[in-house]
PDB file of N, CA and C in Angstrom:
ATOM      1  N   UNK A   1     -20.436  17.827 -62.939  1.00  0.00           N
ATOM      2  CA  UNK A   1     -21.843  17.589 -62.741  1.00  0.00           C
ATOM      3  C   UNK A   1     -22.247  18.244 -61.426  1.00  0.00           C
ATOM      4  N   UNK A   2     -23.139  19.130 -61.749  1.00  0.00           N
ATOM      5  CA  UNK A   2     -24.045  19.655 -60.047  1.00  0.00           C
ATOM      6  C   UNK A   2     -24.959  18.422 -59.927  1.00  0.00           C
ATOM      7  N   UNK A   3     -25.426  18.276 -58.771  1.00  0.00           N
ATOM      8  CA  UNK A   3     -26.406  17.081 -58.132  1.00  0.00           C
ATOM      9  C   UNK A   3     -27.510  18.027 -57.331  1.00  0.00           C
ATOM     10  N   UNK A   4     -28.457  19.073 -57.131  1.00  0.00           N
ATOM     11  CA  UNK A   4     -28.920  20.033 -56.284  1.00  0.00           C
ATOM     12  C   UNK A   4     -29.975  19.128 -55.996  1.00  0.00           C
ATOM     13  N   UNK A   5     -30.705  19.625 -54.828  1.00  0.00           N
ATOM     14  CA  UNK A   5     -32.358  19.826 -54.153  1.00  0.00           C
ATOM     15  C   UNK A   5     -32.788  20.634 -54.754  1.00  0.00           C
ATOM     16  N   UNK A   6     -33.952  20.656 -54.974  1.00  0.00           N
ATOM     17  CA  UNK A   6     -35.236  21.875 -56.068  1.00  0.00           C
ATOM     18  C   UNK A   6     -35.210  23.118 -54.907  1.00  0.00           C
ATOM     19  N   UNK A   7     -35.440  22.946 -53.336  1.00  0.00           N
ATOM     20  CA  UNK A   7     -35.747  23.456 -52.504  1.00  0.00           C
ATOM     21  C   UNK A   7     -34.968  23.774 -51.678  1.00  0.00           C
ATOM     22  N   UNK A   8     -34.361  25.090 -51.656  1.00  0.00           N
ATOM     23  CA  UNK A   8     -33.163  25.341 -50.858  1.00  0.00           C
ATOM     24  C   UNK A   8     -33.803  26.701 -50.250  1.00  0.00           C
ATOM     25  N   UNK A   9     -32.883  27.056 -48.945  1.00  0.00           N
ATOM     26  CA  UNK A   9     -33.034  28.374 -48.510  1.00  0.00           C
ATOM     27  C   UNK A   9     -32.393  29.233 -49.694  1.00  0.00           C
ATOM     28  N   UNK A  10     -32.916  30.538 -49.966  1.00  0.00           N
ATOM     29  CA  UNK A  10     -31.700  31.656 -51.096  1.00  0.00           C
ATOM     30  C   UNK A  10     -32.160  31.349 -51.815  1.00  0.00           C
ATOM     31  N   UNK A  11     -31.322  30.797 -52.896  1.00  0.00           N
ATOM     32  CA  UNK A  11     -31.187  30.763 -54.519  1.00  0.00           C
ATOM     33  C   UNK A  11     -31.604  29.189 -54.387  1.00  0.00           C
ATOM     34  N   UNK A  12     -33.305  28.788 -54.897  1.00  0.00           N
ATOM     35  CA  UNK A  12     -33.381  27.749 -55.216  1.00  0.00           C
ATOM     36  C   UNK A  12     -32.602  26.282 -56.031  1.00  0.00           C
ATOM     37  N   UNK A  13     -32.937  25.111 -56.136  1.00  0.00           N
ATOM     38  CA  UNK A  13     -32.232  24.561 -57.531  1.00  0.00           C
ATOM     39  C   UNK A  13     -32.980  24.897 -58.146  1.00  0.00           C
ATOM     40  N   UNK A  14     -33.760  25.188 -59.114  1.00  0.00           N
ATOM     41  CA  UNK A  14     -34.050  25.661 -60.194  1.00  0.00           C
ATOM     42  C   UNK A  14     -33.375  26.919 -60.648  1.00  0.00           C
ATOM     43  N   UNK A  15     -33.278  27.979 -59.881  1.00  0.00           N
ATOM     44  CA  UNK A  15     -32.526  29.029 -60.020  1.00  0.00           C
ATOM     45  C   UNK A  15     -30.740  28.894 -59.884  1.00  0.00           C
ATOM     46  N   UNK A  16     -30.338  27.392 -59.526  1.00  0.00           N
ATOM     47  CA  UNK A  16     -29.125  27.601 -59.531  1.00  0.00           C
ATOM     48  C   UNK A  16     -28.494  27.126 -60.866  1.00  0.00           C
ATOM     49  N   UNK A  17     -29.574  26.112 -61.072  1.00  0.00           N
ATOM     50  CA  UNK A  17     -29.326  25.543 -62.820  1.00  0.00           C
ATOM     51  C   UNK A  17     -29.738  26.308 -63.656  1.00  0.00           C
ATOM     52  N   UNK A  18     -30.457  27.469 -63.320  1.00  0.00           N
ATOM     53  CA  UNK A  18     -30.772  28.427 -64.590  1.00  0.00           C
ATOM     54  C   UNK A  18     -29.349  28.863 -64.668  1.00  0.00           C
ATOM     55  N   UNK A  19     -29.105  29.780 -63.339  1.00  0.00           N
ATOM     56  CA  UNK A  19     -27.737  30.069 -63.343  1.00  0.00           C
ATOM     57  C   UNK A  19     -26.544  29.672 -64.592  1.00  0.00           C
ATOM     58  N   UNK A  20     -26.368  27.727 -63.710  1.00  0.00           N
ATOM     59  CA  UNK A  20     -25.265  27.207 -64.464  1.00  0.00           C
ATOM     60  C   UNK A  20     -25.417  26.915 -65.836  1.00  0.00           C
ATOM     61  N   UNK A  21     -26.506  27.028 -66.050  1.00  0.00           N
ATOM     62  CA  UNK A  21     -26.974  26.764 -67.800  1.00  0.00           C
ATOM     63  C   UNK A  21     -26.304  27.955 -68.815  1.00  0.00           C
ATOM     64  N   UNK A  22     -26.447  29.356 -67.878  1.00  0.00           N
ATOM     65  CA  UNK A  22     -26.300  30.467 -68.375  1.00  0.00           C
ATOM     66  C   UNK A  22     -24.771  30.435 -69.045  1.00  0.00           C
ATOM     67  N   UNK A  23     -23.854  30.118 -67.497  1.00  0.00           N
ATOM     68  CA  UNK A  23     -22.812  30.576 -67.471  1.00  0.00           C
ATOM     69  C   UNK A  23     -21.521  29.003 -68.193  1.00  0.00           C
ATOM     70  N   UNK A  24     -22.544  27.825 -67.521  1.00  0.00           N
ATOM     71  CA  UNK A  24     -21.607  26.825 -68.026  1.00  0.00           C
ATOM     72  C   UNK A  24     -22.274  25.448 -69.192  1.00  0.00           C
ATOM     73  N   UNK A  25     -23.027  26.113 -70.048  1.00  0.00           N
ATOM     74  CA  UNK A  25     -24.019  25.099 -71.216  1.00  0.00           C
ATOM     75  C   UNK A  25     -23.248  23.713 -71.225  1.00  0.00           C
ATOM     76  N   UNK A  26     -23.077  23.352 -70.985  1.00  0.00           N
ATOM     77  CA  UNK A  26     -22.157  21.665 -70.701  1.00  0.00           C
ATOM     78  C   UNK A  26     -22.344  21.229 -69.425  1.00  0.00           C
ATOM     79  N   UNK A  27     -22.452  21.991 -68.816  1.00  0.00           N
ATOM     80  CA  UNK A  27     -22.448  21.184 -67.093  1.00  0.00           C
ATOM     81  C   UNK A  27     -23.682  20.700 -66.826  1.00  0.00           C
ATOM     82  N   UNK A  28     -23.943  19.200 -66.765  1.00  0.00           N
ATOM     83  CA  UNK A  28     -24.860  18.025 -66.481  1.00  0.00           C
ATOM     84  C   UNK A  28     -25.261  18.512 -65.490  1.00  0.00           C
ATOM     85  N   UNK A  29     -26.395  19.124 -65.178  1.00  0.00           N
ATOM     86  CA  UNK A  29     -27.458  19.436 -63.524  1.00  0.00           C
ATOM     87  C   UNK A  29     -28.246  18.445 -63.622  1.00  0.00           C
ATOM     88  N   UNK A  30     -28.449  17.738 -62.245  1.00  0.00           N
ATOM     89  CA  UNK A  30     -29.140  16.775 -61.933  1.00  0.00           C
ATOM     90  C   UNK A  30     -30.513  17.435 -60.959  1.00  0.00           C
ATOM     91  N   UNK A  31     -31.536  17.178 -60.514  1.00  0.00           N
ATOM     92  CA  UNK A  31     -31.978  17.758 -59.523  1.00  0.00           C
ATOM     93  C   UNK A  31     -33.048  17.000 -58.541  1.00  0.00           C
ATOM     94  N   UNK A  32     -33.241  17.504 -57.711  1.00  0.00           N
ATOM     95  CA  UNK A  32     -33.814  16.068 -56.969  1.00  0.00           C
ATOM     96  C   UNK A  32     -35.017  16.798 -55.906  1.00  0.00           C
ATOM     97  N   UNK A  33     -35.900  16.486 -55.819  1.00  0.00           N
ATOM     98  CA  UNK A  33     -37.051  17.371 -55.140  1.00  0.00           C
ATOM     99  C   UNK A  33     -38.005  15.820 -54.592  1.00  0.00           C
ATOM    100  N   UNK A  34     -38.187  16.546 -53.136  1.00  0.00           N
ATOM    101  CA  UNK A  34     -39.489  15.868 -52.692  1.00  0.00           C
ATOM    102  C   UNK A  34     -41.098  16.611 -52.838  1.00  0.00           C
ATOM    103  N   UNK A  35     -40.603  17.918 -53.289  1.00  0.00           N
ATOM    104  CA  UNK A  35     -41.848  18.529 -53.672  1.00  0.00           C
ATOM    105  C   UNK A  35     -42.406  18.516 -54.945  1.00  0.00           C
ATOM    106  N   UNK A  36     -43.493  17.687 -55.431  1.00  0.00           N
ATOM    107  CA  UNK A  36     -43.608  17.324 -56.640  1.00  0.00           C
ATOM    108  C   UNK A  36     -44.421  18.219 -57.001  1.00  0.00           C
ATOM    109  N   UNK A  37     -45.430  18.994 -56.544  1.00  0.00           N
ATOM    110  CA  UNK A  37     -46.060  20.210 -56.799  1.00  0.00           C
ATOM    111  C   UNK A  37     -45.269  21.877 -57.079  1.00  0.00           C
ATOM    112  N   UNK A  38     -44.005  21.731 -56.733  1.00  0.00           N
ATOM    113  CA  UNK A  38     -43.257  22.794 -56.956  1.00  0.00           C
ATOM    114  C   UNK A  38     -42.687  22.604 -58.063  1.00  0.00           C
ATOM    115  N   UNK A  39     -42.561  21.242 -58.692  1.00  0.00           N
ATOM    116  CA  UNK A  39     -42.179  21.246 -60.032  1.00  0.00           C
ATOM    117  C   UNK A  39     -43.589  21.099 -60.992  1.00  0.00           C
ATOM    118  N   UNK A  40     -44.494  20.340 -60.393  1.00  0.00           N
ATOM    119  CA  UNK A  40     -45.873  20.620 -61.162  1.00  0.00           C
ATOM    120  C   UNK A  40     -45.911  22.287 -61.695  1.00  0.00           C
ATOM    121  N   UNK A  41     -45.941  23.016 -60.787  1.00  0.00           N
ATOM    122  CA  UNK A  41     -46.107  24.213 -61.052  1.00  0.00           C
ATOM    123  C   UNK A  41     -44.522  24.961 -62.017  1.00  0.00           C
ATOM    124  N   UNK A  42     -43.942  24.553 -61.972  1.00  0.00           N
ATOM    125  CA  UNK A  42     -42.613  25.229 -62.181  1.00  0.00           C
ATOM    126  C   UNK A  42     -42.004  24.311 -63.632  1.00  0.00           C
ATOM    127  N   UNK A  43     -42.214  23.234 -63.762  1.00  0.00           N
ATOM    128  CA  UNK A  43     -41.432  22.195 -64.503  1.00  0.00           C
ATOM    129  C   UNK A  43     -40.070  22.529 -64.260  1.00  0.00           C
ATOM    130  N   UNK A  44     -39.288  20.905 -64.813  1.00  0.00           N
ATOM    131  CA  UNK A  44     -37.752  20.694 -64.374  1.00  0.00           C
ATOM    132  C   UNK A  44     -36.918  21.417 -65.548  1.00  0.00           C
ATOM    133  N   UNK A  45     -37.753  22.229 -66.267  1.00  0.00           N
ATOM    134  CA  UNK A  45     -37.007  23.366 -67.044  1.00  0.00           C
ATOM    135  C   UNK A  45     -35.915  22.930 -68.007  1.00  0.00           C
ATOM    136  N   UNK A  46     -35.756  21.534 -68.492  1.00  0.00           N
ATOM    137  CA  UNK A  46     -35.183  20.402 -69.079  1.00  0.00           C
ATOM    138  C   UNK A  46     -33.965  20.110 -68.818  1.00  0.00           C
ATOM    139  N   UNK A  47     -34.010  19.923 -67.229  1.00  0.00           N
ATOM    140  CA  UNK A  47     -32.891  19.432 -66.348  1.00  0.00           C
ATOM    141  C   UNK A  47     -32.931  18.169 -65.904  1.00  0.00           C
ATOM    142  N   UNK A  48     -32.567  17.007 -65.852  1.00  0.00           N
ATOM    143  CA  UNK A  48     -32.530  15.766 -64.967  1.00  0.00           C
ATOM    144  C   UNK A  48     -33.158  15.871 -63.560  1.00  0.00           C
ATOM    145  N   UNK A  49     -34.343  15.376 -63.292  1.00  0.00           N
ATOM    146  CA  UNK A  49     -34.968  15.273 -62.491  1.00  0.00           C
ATOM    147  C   UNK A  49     -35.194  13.649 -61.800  1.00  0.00           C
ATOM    148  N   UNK A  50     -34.809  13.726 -60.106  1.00  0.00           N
ATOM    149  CA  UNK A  50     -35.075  12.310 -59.718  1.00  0.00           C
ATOM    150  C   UNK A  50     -35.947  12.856 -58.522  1.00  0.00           C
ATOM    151  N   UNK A  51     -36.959  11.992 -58.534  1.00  0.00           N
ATOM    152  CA  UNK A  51     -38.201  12.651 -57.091  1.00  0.00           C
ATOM    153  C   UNK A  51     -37.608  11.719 -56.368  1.00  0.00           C
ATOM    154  N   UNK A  52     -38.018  12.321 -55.191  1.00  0.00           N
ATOM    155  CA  UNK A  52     -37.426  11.704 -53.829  1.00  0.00           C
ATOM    156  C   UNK A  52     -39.189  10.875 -52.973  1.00  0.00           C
ATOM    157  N   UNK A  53     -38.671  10.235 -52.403  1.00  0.00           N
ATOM    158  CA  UNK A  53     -37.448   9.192 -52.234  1.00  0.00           C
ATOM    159  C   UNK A  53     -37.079   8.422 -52.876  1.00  0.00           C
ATOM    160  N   UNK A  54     -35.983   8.601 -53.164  1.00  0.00           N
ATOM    161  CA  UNK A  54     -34.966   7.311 -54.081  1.00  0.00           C
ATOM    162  C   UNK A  54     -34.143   6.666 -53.698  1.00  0.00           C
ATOM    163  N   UNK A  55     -34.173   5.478 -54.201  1.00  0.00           N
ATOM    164  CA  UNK A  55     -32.972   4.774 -53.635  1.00  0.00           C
ATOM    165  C   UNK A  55     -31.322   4.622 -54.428  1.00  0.00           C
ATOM    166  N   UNK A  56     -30.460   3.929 -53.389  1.00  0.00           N
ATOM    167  CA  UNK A  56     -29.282   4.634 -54.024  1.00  0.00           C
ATOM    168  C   UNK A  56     -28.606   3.844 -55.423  1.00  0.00           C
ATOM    169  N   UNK A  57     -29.829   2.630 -55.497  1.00  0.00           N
ATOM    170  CA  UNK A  57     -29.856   2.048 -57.357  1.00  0.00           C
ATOM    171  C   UNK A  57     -30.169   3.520 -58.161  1.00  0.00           C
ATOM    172  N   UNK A  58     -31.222   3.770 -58.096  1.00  0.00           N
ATOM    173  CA  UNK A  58     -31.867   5.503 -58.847  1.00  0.00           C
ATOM    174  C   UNK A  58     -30.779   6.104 -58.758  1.00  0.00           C
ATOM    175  N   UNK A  59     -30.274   6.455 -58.125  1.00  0.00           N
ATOM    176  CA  UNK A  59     -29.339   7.738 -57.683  1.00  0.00           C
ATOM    177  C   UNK A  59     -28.191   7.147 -58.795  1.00  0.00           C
ATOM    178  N   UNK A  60     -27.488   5.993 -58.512  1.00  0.00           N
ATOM    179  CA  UNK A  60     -26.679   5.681 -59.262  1.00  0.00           C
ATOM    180  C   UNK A  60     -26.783   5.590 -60.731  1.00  0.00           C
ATOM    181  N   UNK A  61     -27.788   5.253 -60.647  1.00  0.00           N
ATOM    182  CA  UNK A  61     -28.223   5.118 -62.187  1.00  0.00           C
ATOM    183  C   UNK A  61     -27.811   6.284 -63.039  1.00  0.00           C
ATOM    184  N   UNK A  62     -29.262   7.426 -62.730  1.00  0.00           N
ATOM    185  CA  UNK A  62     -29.061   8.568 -63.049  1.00  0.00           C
ATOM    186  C   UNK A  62     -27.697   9.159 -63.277  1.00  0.00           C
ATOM    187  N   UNK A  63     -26.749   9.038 -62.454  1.00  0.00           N
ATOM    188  CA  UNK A  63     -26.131   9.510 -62.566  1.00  0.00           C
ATOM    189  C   UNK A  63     -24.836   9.142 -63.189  1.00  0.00           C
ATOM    190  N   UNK A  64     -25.223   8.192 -63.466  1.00  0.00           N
ATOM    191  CA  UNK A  64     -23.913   6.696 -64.417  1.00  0.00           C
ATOM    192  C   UNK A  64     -24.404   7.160 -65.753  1.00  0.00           C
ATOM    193  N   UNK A  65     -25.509   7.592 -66.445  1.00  0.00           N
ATOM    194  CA  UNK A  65     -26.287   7.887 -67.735  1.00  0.00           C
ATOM    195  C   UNK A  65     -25.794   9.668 -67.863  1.00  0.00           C
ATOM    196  N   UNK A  66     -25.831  10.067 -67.081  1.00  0.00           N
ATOM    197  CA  UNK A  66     -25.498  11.836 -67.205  1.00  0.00           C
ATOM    198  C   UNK A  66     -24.123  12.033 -67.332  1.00  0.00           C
ATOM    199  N   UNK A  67     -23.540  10.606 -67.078  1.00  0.00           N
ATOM    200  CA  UNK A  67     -21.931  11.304 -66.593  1.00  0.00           C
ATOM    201  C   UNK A  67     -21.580  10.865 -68.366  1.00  0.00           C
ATOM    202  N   UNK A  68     -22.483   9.250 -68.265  1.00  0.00           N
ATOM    203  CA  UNK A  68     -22.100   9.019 -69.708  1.00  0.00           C
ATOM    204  C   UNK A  68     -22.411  10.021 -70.895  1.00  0.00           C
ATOM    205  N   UNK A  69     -23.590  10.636 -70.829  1.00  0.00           N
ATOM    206  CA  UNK A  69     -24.294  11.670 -72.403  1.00  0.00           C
ATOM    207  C   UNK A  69     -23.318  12.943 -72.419  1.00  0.00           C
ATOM    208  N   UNK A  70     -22.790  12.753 -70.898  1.00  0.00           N
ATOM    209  CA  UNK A  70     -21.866  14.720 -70.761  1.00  0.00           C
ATOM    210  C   UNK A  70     -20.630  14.306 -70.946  1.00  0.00           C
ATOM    211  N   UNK A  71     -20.315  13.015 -70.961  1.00  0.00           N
ATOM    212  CA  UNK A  71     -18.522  12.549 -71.643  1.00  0.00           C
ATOM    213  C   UNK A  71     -18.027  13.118 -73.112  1.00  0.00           C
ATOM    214  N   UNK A  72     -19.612  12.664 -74.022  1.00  0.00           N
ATOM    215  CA  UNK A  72     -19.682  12.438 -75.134  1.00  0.00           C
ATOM    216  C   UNK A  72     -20.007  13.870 -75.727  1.00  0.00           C
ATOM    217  N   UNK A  73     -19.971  14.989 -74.605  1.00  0.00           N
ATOM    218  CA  UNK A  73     -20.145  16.473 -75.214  1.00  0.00           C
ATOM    219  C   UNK A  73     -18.599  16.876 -75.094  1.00  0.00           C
ATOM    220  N   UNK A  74     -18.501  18.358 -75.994  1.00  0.00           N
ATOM    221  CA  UNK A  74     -17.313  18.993 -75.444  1.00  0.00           C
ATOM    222  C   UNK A  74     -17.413  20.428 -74.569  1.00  0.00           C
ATOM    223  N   UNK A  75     -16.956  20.633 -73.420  1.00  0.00           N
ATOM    224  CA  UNK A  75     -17.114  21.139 -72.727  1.00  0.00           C
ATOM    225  C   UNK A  75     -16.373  22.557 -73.672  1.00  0.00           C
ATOM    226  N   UNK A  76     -17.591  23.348 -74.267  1.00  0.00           N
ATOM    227  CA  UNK A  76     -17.112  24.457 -74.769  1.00  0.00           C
ATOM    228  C   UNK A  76     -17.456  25.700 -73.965  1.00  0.00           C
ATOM    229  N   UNK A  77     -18.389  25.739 -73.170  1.00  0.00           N
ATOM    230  CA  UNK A  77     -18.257  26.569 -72.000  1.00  0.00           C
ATOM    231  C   UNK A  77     -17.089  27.089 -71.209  1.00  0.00           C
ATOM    232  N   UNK A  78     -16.424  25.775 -70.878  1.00  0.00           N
ATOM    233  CA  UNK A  78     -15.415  25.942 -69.590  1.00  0.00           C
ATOM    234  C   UNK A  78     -14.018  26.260 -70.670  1.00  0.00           C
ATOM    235  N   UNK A  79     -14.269  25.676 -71.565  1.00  0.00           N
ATOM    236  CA  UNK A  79     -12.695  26.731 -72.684  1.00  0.00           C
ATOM    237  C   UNK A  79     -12.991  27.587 -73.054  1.00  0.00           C
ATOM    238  N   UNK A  80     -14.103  28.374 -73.158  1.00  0.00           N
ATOM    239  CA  UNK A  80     -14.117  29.960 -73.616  1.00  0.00           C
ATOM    240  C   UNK A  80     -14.076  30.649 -71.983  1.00  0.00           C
ATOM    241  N   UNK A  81     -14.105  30.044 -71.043  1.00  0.00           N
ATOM    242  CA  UNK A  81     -14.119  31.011 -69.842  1.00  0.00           C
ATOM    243  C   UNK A  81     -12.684  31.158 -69.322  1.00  0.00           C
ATOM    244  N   UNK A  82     -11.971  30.080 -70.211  1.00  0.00           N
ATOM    245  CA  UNK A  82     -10.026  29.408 -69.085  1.00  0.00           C
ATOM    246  C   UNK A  82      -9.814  30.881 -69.104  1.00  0.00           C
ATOM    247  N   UNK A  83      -9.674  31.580 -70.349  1.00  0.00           N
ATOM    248  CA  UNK A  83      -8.605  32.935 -70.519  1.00  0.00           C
ATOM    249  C   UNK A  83      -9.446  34.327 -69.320  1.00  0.00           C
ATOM    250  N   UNK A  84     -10.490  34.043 -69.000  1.00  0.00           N
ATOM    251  CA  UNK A  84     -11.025  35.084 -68.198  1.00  0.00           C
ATOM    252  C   UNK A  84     -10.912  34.900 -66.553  1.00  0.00           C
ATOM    253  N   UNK A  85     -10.583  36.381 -66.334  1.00  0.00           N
ATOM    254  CA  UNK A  85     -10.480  36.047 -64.148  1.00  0.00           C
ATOM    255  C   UNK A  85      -9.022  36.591 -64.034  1.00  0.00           C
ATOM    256  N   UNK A  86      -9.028  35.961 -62.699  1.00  0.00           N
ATOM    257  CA  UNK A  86      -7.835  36.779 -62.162  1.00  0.00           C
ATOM    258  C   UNK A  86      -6.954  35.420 -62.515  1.00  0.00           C
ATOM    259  N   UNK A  87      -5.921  35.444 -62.390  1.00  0.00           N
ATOM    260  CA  UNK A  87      -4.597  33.682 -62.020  1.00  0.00           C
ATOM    261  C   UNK A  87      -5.396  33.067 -61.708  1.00  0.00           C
ATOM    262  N   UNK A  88      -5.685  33.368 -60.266  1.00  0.00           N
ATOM    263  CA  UNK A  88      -6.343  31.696 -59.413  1.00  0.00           C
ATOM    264  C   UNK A  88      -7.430  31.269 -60.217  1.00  0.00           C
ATOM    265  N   UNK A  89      -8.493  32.060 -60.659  1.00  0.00           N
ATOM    266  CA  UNK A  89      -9.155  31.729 -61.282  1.00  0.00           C
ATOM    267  C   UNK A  89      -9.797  31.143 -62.586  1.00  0.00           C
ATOM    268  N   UNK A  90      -8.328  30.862 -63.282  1.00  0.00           N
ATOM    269  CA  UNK A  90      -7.905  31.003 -64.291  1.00  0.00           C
ATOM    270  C   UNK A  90      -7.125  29.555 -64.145  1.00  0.00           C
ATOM    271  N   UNK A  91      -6.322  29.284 -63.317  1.00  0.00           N
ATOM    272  CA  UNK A  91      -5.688  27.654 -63.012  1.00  0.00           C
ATOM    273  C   UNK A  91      -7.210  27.114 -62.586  1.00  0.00           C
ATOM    274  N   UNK A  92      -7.907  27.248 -61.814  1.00  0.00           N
ATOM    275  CA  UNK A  92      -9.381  26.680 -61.369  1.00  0.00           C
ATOM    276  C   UNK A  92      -9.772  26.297 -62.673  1.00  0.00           C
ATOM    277  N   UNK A  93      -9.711  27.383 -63.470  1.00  0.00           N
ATOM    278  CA  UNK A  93     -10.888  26.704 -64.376  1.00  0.00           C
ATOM    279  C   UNK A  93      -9.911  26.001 -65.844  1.00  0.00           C
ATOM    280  N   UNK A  94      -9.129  25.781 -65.702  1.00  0.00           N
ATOM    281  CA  UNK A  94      -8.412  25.350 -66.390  1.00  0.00           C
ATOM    282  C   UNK A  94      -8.535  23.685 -66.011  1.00  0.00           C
ATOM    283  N   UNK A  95      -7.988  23.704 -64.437  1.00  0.00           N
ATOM    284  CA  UNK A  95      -8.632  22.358 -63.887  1.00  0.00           C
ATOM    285  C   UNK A  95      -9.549  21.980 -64.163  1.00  0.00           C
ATOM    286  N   UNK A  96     -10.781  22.330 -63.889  1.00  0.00           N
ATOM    287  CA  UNK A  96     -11.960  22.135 -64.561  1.00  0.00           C
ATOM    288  C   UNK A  96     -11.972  21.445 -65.884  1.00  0.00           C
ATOM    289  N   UNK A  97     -11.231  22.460 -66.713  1.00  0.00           N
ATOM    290  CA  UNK A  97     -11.722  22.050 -68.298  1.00  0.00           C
ATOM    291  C   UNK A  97     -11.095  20.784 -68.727  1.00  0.00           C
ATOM    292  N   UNK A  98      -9.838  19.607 -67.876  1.00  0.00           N
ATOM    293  CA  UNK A  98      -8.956  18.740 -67.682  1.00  0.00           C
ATOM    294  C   UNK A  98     -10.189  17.464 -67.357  1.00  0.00           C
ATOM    295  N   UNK A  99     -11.086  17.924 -66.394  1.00  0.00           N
ATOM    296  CA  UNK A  99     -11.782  16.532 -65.789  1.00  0.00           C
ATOM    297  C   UNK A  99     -12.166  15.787 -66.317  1.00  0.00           C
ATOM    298  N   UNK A 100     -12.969  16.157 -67.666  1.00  0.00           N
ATOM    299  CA  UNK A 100     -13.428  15.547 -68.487  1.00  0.00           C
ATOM    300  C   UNK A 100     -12.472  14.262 -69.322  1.00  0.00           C
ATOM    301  N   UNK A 101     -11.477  15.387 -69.504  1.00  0.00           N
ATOM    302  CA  UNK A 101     -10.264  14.422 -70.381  1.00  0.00           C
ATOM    303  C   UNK A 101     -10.073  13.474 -69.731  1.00  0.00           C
ATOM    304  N   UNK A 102      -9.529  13.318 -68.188  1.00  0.00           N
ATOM    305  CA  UNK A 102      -9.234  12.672 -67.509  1.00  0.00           C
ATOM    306  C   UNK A 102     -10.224  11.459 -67.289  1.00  0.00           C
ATOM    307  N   UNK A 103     -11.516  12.137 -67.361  1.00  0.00           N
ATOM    308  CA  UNK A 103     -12.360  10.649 -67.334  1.00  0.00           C
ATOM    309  C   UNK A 103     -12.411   9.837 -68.372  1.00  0.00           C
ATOM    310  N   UNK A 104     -12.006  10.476 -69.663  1.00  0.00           N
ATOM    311  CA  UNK A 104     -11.850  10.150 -70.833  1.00  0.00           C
ATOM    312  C   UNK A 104     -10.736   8.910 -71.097  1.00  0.00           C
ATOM    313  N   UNK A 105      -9.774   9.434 -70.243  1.00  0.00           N
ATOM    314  CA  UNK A 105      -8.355   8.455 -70.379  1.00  0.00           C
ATOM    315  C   UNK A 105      -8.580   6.770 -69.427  1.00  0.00           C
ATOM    316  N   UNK A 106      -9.526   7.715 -67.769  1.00  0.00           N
ATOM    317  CA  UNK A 106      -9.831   6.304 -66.402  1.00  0.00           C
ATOM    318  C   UNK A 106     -10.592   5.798 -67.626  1.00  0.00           C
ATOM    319  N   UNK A 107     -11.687   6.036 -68.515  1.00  0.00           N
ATOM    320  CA  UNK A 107     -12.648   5.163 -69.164  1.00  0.00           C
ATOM    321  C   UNK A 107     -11.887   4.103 -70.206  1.00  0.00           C
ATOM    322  N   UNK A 108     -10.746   4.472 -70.661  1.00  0.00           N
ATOM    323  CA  UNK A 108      -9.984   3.940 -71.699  1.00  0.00           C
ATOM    324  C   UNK A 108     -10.835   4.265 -73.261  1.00  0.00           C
ATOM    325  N   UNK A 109     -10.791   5.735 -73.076  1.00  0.00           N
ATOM    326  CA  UNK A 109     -11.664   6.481 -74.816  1.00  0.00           C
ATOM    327  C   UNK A 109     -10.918   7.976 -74.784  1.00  0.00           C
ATOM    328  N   UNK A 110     -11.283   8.280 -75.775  1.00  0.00           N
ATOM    329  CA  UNK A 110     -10.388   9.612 -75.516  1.00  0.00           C
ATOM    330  C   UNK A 110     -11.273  10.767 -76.788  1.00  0.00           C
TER     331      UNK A 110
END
């Protein structure tokens, strides 16, 4: 799961979840903005959106519900990418494609 700000120096969040949408269609982006007019104008592009200020009930929440809907996907992104890259990059994302399982097993579901 990414957790971003809408409003960054560089590569906005909106532009970083376009990004990860591109490259990883399974990965839960959350995003969180105090500028509510930058998403007025822009929309949350059908990403998880929490306006700020929130408290850390919200925060938890959100993010107890995203972790749950992205358990229940299969991360087919991150297994069509394991075989591509150099080694390191290649054990990385292999790790990666494990986390899920693993939360799968701490949850007692599989």
């Amino acid at each position: 799961m990414v957790f971003s700000d809408v409003v960054m120096p560089g590569m906005g969040g909106l532009a970083l979840a376009e990004e990860l949408r591109c490259r990883l269609p399974d990965l839960p982006v959350v995003l969180a903005s105090g500028y509510s007019h930058v998403l007025a104008k822009e929309g949350s592009h059908g990403f998880e959106l929490l306006h700020k200020p929130y408290s850390a009930e919200q925060l938890g929440s959100l993010l107890r519900q995203v972790t749950m809907l992205s358990s229940r996907s299969t991360p087919r992104a991150l297994s069509a990418e394991v075989d591509t890259g150099s080694a390191e990059e290649r054990a990385s994302k292999q790790e990666l494609r494990a986390v899920p399982d693993r939360n799968a097993i701490a949850s007692g579901s599989k």
